[in-house]
N, C-alpha and C. Protein backbone atom coordinates (compact mmCIF):
# COMPACT_ATOMS: atom_id res chain seq x y z
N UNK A 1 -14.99 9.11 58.17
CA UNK A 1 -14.15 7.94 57.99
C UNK A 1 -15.02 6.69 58.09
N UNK A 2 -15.17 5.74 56.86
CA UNK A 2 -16.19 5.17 57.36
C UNK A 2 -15.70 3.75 57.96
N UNK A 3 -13.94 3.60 57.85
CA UNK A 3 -13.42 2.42 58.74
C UNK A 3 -13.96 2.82 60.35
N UNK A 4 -14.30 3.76 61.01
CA UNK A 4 -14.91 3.99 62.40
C UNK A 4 -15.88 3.38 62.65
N UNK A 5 -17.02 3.34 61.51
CA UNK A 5 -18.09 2.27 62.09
C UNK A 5 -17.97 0.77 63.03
N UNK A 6 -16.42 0.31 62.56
CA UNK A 6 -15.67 -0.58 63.30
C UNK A 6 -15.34 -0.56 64.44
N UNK A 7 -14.75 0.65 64.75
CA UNK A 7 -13.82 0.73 66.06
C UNK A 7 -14.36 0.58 67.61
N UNK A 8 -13.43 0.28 68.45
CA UNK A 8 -14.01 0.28 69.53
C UNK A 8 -14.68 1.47 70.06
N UNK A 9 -14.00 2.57 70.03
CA UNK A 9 -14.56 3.78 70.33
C UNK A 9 -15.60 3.98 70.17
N UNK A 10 -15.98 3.46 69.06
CA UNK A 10 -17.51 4.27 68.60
C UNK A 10 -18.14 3.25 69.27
N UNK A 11 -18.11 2.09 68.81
CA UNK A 11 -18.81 0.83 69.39
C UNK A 11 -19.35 0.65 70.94
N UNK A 12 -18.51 1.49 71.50
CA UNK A 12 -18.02 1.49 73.13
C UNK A 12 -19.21 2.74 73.31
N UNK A 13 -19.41 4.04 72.31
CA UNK A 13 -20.19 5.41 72.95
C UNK A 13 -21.53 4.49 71.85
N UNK A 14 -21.60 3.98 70.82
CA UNK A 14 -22.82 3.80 70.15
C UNK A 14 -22.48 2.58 69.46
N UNK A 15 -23.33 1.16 69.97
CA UNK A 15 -22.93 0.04 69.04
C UNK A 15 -23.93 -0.01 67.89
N UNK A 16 -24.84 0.81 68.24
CA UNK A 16 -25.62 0.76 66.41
C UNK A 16 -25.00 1.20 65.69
N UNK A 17 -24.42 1.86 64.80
CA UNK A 17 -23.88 1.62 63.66
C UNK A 17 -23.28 0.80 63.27
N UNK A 18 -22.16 -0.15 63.49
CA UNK A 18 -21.43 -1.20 63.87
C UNK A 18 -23.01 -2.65 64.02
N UNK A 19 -23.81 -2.65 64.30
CA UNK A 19 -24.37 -3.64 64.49
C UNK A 19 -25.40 -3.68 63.02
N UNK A 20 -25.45 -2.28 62.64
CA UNK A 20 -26.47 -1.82 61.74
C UNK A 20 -26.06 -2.18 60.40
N UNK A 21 -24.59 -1.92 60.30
CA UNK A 21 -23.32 -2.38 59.39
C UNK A 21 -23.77 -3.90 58.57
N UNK A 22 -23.04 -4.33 59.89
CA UNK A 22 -22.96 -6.06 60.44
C UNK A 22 -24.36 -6.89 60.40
N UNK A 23 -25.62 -6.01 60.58
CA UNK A 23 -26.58 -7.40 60.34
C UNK A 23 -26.86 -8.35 59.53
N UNK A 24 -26.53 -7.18 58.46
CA UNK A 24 -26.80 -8.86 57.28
C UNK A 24 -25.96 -10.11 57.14
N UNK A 25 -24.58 -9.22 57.46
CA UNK A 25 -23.62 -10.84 57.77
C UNK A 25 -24.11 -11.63 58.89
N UNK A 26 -24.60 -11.06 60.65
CA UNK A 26 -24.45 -11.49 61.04
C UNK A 26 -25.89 -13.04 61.01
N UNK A 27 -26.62 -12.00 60.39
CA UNK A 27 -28.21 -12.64 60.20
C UNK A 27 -27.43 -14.11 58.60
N UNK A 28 -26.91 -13.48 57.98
CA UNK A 28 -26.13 -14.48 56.70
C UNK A 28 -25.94 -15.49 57.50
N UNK A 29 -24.77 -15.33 58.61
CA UNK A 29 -23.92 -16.06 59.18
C UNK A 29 -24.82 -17.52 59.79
N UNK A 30 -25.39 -17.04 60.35
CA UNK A 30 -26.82 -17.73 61.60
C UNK A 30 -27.42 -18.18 60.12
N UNK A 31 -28.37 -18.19 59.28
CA UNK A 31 -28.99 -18.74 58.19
C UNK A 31 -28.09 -19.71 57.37
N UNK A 32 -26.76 -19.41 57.55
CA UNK A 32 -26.39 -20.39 56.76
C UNK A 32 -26.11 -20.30 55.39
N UNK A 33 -26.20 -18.40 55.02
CA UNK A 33 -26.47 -18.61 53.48
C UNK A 33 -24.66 -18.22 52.25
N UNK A 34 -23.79 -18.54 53.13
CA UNK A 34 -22.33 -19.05 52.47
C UNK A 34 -22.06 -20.15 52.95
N UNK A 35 -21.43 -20.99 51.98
CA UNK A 35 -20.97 -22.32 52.07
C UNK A 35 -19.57 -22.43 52.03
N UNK A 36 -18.83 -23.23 52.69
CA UNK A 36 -17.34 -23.26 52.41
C UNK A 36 -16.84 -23.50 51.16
N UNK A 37 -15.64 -23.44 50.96
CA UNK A 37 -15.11 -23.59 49.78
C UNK A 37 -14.44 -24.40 49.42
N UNK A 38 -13.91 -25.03 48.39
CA UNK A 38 -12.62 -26.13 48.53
C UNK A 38 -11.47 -25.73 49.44
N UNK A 39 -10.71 -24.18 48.89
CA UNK A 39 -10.04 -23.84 50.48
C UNK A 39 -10.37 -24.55 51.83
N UNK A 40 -11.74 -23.83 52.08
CA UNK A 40 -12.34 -24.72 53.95
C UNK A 40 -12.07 -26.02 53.82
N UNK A 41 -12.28 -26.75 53.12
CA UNK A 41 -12.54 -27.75 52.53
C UNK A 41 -11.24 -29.03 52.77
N UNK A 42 -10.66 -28.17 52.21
CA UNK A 42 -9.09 -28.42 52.13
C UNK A 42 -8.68 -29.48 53.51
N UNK A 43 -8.76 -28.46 54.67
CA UNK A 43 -8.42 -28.65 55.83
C UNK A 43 -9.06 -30.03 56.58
N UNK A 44 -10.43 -30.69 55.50
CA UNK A 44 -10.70 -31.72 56.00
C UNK A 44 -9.73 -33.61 55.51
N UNK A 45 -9.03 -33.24 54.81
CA UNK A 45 -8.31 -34.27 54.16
C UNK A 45 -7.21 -35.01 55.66
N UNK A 46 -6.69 -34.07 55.97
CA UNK A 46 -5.62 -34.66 57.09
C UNK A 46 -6.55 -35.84 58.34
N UNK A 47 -7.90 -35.66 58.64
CA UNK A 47 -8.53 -36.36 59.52
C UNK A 47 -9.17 -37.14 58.49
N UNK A 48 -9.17 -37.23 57.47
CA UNK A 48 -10.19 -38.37 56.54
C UNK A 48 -8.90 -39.32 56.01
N UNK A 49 -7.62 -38.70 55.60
CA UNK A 49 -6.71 -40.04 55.18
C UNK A 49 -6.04 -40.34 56.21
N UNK A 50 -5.82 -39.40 57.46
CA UNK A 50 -4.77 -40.43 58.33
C UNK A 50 -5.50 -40.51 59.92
N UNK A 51 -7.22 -39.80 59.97
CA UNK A 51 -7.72 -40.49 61.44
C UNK A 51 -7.29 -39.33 62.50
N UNK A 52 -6.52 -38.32 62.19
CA UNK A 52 -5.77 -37.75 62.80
C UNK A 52 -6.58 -36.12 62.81
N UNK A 53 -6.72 -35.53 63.93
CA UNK A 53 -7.76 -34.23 63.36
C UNK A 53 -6.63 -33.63 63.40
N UNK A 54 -6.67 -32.17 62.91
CA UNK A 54 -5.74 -31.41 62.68
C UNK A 54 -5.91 -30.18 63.05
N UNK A 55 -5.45 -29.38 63.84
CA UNK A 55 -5.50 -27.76 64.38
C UNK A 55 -5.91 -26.89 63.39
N UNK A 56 -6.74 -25.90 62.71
CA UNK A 56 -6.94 -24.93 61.73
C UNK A 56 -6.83 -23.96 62.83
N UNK A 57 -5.74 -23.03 62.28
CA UNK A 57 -5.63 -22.04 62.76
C UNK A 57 -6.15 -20.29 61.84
N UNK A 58 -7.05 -19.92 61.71
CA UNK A 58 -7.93 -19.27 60.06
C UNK A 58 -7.88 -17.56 61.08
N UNK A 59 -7.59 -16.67 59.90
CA UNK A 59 -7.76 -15.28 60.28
C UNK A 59 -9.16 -14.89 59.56
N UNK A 60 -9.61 -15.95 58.68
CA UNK A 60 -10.99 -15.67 58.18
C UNK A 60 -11.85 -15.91 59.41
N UNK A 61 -12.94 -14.62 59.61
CA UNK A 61 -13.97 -14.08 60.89
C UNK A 61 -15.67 -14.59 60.13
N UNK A 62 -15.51 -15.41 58.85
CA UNK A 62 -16.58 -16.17 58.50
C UNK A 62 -17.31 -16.89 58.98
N UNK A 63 -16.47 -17.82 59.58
CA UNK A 63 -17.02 -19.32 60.34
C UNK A 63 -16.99 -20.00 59.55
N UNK A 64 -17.06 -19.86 58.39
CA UNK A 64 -17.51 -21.09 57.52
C UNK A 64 -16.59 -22.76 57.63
N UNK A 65 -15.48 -22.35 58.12
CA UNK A 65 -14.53 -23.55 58.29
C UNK A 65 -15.60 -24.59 59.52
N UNK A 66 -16.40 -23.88 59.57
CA UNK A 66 -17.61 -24.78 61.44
C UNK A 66 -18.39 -25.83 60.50
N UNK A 67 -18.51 -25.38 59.17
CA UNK A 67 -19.18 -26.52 57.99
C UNK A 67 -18.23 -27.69 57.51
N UNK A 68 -17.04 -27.88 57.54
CA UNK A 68 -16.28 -28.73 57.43
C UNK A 68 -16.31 -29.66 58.16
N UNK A 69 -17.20 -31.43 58.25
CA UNK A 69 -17.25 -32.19 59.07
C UNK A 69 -15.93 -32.85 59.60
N UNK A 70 -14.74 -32.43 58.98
CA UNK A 70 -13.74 -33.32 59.33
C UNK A 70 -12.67 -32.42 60.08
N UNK A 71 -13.53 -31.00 60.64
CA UNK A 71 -12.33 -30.33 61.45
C UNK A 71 -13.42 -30.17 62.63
N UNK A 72 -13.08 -30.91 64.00
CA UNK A 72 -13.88 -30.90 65.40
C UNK A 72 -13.61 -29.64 65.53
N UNK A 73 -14.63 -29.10 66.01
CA UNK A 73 -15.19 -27.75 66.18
C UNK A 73 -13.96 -27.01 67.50
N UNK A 74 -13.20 -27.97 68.53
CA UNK A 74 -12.06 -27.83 69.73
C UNK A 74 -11.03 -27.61 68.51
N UNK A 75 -10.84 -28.09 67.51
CA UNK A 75 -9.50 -28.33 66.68
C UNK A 75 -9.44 -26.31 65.64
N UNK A 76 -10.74 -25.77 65.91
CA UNK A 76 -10.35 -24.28 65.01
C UNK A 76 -9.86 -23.37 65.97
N UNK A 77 -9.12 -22.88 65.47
CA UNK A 77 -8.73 -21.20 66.06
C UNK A 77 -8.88 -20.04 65.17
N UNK A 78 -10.19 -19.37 65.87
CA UNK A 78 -10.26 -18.06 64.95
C UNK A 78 -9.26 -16.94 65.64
N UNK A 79 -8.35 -16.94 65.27
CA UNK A 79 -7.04 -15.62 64.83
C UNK A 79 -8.09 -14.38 65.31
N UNK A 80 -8.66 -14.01 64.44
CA UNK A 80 -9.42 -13.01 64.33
C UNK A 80 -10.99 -12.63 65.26
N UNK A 81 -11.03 -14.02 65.51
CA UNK A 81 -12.46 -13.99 66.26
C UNK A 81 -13.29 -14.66 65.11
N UNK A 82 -14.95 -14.94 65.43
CA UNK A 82 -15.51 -14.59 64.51
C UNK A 82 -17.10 -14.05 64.48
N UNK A 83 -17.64 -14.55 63.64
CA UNK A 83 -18.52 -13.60 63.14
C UNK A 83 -19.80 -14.72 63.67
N UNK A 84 -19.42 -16.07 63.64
CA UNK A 84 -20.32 -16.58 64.21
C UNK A 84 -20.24 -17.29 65.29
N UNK A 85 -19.83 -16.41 65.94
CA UNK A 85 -19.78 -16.21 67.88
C UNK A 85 -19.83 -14.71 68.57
N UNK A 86 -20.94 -14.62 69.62
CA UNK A 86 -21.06 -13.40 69.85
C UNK A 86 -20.52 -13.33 71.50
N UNK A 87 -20.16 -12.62 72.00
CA UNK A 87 -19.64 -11.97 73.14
C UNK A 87 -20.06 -10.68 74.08
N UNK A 88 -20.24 -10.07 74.84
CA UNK A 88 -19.90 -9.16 75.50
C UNK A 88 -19.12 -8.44 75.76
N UNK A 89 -18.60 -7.08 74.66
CA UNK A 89 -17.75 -6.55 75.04
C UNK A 89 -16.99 -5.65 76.13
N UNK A 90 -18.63 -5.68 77.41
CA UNK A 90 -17.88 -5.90 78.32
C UNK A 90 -17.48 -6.10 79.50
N UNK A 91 -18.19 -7.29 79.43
CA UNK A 91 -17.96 -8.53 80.57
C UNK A 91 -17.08 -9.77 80.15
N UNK A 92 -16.84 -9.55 78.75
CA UNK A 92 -16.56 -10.47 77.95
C UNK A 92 -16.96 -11.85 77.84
N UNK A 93 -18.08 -11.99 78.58
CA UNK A 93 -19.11 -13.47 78.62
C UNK A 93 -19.54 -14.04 77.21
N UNK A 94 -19.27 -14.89 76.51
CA UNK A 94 -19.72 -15.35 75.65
C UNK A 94 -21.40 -15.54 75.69
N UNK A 95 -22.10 -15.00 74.32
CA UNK A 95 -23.18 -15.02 74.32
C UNK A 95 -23.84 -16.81 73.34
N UNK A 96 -24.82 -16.81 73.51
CA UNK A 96 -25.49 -17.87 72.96
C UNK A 96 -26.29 -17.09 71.73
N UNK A 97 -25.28 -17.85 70.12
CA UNK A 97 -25.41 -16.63 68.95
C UNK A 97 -26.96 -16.76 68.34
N UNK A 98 -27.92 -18.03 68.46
CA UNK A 98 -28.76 -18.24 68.39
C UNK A 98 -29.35 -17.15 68.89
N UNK A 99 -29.37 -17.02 69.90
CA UNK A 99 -30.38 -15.73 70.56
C UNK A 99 -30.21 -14.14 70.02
N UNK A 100 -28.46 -14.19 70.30
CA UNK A 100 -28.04 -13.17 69.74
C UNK A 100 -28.21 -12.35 68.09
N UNK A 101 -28.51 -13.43 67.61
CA UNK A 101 -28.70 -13.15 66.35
C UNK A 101 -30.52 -13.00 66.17
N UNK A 102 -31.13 -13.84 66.94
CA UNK A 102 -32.37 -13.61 66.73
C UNK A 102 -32.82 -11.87 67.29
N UNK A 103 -32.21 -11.56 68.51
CA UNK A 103 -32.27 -10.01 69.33
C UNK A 103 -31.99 -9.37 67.93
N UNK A 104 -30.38 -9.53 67.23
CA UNK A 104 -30.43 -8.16 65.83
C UNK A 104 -31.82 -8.08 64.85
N UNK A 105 -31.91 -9.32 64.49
CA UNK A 105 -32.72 -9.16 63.69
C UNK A 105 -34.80 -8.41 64.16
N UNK A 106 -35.00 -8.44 65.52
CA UNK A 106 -35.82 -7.73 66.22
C UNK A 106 -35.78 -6.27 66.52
N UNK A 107 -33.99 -6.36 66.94
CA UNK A 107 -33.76 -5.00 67.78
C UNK A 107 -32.90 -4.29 66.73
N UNK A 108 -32.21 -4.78 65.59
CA UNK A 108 -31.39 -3.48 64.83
C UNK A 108 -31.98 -3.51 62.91
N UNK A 109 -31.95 -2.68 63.00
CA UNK A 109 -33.09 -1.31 61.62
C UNK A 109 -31.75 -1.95 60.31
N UNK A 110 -32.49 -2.26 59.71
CA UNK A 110 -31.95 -2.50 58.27
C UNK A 110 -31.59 -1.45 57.57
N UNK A 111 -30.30 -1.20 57.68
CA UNK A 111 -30.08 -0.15 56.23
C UNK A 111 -30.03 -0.14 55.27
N UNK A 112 -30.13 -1.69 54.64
CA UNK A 112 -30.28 -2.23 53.16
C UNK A 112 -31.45 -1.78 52.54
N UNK A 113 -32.57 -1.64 53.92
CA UNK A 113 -33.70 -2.20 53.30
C UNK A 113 -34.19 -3.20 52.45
N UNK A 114 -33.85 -4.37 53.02
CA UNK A 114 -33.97 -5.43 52.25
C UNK A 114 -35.49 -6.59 53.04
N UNK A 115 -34.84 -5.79 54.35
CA UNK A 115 -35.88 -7.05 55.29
C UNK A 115 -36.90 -6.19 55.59
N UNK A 116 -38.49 -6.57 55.36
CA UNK A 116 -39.38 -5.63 55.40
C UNK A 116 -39.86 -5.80 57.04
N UNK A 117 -39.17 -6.66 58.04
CA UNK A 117 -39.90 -6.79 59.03
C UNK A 117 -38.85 -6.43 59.85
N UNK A 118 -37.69 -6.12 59.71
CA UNK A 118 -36.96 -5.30 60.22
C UNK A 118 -37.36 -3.93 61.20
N UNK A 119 -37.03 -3.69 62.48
CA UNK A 119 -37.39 -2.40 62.89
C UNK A 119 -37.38 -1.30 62.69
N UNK A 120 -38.04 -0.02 62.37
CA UNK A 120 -37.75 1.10 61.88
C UNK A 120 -36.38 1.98 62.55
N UNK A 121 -36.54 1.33 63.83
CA UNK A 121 -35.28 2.26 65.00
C UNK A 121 -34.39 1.24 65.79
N UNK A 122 -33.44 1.43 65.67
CA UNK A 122 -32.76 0.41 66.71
C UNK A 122 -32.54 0.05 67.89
N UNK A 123 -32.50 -0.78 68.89
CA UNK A 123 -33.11 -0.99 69.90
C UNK A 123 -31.54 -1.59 70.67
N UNK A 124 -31.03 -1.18 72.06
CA UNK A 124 -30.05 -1.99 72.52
C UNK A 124 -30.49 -3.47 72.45
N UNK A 125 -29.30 -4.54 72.82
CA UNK A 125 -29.11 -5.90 72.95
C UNK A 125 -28.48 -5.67 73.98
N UNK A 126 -29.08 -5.74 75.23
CA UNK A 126 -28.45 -6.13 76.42
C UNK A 126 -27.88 -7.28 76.52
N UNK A 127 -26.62 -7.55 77.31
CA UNK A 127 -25.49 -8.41 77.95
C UNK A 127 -26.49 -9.42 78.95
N UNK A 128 -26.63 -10.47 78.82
CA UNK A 128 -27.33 -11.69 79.52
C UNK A 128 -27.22 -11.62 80.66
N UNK A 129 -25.68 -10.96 81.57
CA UNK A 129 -24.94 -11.61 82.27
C UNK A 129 -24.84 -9.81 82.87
N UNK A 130 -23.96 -9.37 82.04
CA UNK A 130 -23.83 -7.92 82.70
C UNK A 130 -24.56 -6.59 82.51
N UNK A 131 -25.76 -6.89 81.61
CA UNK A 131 -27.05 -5.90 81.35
C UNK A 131 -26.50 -4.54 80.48
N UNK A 132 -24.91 -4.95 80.00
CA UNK A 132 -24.92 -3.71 79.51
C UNK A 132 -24.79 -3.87 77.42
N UNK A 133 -24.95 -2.65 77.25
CA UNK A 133 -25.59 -3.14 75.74
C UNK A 133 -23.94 -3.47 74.79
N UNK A 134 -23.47 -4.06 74.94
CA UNK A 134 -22.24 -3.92 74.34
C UNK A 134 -21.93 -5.52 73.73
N UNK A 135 -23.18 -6.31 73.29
CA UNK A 135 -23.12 -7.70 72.89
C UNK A 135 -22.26 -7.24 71.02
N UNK A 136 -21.29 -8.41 70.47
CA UNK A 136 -21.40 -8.14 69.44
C UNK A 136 -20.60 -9.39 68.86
N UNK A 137 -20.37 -10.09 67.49
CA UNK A 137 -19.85 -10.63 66.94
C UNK A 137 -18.37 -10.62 67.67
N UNK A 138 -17.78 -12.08 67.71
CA UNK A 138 -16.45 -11.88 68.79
C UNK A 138 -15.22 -11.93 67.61
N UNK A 139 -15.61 -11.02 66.91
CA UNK A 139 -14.24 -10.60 65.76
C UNK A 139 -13.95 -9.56 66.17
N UNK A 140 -12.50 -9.64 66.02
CA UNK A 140 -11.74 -8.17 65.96
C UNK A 140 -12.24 -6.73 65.62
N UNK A 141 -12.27 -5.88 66.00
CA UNK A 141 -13.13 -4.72 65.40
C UNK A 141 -11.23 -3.80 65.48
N UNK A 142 -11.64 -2.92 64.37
CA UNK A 142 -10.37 -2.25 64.28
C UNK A 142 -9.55 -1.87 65.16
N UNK A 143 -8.57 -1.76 65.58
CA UNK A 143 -7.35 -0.97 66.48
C UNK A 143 -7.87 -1.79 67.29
N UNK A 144 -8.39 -3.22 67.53
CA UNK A 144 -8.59 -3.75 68.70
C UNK A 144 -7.33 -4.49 68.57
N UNK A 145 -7.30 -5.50 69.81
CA UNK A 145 -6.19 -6.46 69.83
C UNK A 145 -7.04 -8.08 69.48
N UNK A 146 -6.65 -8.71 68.99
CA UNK A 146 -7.05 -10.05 68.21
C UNK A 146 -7.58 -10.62 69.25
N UNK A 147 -8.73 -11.05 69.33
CA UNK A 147 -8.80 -11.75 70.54
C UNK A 147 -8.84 -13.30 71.20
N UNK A 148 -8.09 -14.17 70.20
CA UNK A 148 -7.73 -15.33 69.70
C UNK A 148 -8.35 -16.09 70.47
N UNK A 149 -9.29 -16.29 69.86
CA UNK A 149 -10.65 -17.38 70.37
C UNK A 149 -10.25 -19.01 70.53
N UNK A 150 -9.57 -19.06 71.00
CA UNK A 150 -8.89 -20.86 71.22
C UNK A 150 -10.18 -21.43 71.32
N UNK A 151 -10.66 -22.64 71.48
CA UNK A 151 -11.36 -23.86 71.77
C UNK A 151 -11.15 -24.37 72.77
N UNK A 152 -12.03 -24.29 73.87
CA UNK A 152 -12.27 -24.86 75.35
C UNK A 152 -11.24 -25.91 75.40
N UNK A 153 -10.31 -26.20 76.50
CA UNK A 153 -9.50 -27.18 76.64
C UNK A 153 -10.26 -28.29 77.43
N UNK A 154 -10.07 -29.50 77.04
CA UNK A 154 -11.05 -30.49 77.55
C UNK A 154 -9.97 -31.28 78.27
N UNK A 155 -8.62 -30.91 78.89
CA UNK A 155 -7.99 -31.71 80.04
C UNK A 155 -6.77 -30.90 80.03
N UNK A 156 -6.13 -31.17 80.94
CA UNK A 156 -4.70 -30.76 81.49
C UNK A 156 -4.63 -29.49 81.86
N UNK A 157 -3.28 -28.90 82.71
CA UNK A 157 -3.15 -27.67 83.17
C UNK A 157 -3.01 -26.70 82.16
N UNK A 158 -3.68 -25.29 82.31
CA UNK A 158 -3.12 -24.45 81.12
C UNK A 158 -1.42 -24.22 81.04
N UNK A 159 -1.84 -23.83 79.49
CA UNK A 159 -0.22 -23.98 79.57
C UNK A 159 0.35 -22.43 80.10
N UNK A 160 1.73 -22.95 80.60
CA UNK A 160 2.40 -21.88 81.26
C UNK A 160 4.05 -21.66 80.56
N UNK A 161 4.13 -22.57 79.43
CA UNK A 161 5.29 -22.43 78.96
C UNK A 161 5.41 -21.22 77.76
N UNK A 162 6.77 -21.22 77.64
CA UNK A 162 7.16 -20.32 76.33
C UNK A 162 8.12 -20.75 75.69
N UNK A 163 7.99 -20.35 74.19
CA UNK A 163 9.04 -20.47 73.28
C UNK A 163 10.50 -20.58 73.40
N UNK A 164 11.17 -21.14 73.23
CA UNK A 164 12.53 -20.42 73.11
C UNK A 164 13.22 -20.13 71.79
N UNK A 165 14.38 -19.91 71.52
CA UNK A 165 14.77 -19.51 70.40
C UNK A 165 14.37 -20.47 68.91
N UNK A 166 14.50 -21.37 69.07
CA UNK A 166 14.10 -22.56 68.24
C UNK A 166 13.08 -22.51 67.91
N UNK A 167 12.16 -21.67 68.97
CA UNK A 167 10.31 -21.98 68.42
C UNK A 167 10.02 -23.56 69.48
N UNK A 168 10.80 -24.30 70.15
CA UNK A 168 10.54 -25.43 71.34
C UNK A 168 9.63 -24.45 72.26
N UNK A 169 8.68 -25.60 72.76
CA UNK A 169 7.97 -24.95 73.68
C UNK A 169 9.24 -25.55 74.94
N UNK A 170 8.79 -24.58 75.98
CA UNK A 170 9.49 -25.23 77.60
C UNK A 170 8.40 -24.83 78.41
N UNK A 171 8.55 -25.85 78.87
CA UNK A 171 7.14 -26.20 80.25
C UNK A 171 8.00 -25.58 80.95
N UNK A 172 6.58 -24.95 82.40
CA UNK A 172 7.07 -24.39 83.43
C UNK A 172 6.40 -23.46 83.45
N UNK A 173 6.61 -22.79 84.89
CA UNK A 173 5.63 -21.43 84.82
C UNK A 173 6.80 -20.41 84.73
N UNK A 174 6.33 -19.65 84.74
CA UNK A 174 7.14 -17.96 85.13
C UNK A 174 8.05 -18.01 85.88
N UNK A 175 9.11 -17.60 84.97
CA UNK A 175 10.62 -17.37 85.81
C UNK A 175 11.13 -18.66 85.68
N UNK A 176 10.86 -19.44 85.32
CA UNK A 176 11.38 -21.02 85.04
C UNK A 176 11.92 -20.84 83.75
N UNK A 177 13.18 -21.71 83.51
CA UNK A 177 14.10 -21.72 82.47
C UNK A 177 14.30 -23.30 82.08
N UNK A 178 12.78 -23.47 81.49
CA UNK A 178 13.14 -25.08 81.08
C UNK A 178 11.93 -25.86 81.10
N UNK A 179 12.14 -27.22 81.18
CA UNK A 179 11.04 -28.18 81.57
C UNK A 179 10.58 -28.01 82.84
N UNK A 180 11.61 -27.53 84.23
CA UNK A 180 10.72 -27.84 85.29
C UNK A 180 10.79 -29.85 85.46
N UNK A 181 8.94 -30.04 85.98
CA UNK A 181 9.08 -31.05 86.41
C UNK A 181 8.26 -32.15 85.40
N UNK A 182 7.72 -31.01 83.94
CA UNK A 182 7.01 -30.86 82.80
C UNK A 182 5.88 -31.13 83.25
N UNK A 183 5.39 -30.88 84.26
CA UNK A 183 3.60 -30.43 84.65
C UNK A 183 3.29 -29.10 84.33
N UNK A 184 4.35 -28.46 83.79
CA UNK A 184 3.79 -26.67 83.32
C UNK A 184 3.22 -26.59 82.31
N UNK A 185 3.00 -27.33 81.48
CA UNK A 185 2.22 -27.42 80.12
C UNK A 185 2.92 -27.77 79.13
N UNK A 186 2.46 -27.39 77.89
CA UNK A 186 3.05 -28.25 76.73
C UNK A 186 2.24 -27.88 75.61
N UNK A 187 2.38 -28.31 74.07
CA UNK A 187 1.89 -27.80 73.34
C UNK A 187 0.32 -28.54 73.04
N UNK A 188 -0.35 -28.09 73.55
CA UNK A 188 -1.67 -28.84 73.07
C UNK A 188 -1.91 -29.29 71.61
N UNK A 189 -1.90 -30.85 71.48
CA UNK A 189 -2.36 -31.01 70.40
C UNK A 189 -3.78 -32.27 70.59
């Protein structure tokens, strides 16, 4: 099955294949060598005619929307994760992709054969933080759960509210039926 090269399972007993897969995007990704599109593109109009940045919320695991000068890098949500941000799958510490990407291209074997300086054998990428080899692109890998990469909040309490029927947010924490004293949060914009 060759959707398994994805999965956690395998990823979890052997992340080379899955990394072996993935290098050329992830090495693409880091180089720079796709450009956004008018689509990405798109999303920069709302902060250029009205001053106003605007939330992108993208299930595309590209990055490429990070090339759009008119969407602040706090204002994306990758849905999906992405491809140019790496993680620990499992400590879940965010890695620094610069490095991370420089380690694949040292430590994991080209199956393209495209890169002649590529390693013949593949080598773990130990975890910075928790030493274990399970670093990888912070996109979704199959039968996983999304791992909705929000953008660092730069003030206020997290939020603790929920929906109600309407789709209204209501502040408050847990077990609260309402605003509360509306210090429970709110919809970040």
């Amino acid at each position: 099955r060759p959707s398994a090269v994805v999965s956690w399972e395998v990823f979890r007993r052997n992340p080379f294949p899955y990394l072996e897969v993935r290098r050329p995007i992830i090495l693409g990704v880091r180089e720079g060598r796709w450009r956004a599109t008018i689509g990405h593109r798109f999303f920069e109009l709302p902060e250029e005619k009205t001053g106003k940045p605007t939330r992108v919320f993208t299930q595309n695991i590209d990055g490429l929307e990070r090339q759009c000068n008119g969407i602040p890098e706090e204002k994306i949500v990758a849905v999906l994760g992405s491809l140019a941000r790496a993680s620990c799958e499992g400590c879940g510490a965010e890695a620094d992709f610069d490095a991370f990407s420089a380690a694949v291209r040292t430590h994991i074997r080209d199956i393209t054969n495209t890169d002649p300086l590529a390693p013949p054998v593949s080598r773990p990428i130990p975890c910075p933080h928790c030493h274990l080899a399970l670093l990888k692109p912070s996109a979704c890998s199959s039968a996983a759960t999304p791992p909705l990469l929000l953008p660092p909040r730069r003030r206020g309490p997290p939020f603790r509210g929920r929906a109600d029927r309407r789709g209204d947010v209501a502040g408050g924490g847990a077990g609260e039926r309402g605003g509360g004293d509306g210090a429970g949060g709110g919809v970040n914009r």
